[in-house]
C-alpha atoms as a PDB file:
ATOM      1  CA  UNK A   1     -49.480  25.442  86.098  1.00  0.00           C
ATOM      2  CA  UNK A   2     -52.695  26.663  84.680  1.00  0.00           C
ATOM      3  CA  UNK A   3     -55.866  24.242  84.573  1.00  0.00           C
ATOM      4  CA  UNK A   4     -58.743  24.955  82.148  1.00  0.00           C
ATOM      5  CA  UNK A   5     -62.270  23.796  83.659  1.00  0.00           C
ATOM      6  CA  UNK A   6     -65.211  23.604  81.709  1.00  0.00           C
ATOM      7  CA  UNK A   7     -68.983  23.371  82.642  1.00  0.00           C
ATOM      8  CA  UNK A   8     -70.578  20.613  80.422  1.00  0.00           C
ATOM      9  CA  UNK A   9     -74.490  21.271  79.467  1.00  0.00           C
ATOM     10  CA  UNK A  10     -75.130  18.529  81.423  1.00  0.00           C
ATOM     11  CA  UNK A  11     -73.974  20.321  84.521  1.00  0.00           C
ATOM     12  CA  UNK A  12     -70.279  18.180  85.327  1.00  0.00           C
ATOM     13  CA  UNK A  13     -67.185  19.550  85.295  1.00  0.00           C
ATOM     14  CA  UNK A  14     -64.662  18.717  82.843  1.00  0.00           C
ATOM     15  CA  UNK A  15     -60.669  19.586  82.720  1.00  0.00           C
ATOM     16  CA  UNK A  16     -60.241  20.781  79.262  1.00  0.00           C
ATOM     17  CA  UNK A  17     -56.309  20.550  79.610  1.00  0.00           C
ATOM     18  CA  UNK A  18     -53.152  21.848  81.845  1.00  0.00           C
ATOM     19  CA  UNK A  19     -50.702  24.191  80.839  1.00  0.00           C
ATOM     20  CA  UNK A  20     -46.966  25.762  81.748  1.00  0.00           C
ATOM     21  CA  UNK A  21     -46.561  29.245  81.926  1.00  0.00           C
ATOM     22  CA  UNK A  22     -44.623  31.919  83.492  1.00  0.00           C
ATOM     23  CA  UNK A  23     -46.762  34.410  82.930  1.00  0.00           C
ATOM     24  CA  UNK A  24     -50.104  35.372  82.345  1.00  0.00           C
ATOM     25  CA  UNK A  25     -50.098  37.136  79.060  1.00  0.00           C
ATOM     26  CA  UNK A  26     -52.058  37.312  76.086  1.00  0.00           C
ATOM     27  CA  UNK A  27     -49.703  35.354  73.991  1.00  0.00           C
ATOM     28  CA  UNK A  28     -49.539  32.423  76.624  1.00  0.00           C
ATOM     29  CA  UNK A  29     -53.807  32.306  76.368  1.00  0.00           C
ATOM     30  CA  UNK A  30     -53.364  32.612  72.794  1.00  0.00           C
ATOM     31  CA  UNK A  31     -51.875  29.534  73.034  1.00  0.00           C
ATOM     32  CA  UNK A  32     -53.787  27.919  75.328  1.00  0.00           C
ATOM     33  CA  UNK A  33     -56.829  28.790  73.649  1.00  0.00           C
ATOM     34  CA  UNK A  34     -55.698  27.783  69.982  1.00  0.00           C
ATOM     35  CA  UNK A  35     -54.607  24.724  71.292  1.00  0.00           C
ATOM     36  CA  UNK A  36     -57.922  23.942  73.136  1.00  0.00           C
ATOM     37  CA  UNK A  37     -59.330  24.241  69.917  1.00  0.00           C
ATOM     38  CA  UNK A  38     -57.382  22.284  67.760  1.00  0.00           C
ATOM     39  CA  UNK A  39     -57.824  19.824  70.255  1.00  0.00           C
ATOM     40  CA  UNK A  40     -61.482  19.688  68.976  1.00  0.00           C
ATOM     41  CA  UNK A  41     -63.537  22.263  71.438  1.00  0.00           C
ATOM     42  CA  UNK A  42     -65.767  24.075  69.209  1.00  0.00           C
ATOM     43  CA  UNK A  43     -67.050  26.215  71.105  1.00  0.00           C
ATOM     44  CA  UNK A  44     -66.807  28.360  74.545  1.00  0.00           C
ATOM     45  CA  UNK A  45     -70.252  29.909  75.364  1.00  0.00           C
ATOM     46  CA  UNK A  46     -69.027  32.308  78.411  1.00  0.00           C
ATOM     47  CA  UNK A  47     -66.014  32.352  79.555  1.00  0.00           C
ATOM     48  CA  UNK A  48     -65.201  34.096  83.253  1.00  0.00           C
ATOM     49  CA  UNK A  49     -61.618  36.011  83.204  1.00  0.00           C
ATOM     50  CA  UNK A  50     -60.142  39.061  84.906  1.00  0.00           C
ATOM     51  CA  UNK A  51     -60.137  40.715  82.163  1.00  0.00           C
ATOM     52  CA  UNK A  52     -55.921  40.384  81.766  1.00  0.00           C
ATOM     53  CA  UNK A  53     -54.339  43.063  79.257  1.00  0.00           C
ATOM     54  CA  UNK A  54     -55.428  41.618  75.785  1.00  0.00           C
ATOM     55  CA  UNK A  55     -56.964  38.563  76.631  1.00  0.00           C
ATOM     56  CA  UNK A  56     -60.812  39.941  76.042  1.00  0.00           C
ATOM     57  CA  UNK A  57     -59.962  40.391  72.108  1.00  0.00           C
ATOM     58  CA  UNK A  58     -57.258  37.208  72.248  1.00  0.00           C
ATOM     59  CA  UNK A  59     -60.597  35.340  73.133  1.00  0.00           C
ATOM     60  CA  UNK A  60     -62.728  36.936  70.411  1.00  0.00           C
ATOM     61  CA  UNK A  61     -59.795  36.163  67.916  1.00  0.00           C
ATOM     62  CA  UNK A  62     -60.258  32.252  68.609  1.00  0.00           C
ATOM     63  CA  UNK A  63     -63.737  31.984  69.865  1.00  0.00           C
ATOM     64  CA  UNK A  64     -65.595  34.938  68.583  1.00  0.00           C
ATOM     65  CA  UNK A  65     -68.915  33.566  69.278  1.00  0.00           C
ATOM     66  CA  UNK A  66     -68.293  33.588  73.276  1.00  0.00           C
ATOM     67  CA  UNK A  67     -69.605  35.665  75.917  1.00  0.00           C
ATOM     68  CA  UNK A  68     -66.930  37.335  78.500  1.00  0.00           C
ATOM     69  CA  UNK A  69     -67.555  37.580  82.240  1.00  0.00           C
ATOM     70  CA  UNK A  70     -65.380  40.141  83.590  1.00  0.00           C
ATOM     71  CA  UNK A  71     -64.639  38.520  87.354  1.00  0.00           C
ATOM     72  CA  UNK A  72     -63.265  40.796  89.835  1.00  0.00           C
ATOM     73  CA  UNK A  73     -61.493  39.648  93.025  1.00  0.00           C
ATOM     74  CA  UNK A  74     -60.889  41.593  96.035  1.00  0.00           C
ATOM     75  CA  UNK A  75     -58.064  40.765  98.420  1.00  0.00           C
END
């Protein structure tokens, strides 16, 4: 299960929707993002990924006004 969380202008959280996958792949955020907008969100200002295969340009493809954060994680 995948959650989307947004961070309002205002400053409050918001769950922009869940979604099943099996895999994190650029198709599946395709999806997820297309979906988020024909849901009615306009627009993404930055969003913070870890820079999956794909998924910088999937995001310009849906949202091309956004800014990317590349996160990294260290285990």
């Amino acid at each position: 299960m995948y959650i989307v969380v947004g961070l309002r202008r205002d400053g409050k959280k918001e769950v922009l929707g869940l979604w099943l996958g099996k895999n994190e792949s650029a198709a599946f955020w395709m999806s997820v993002l297309t979906d988020m907008k024909a849901r009615g969100v306009e627009h993404l200002l930055i969003i913070a990924t870890d820079n999956l295969n794909g998924f910088t340009q999937t995001i310009k493809n849906v949202f091309p006004e956004s800014t990317t954060q590349i996160v990294w994680y260290t285990r």
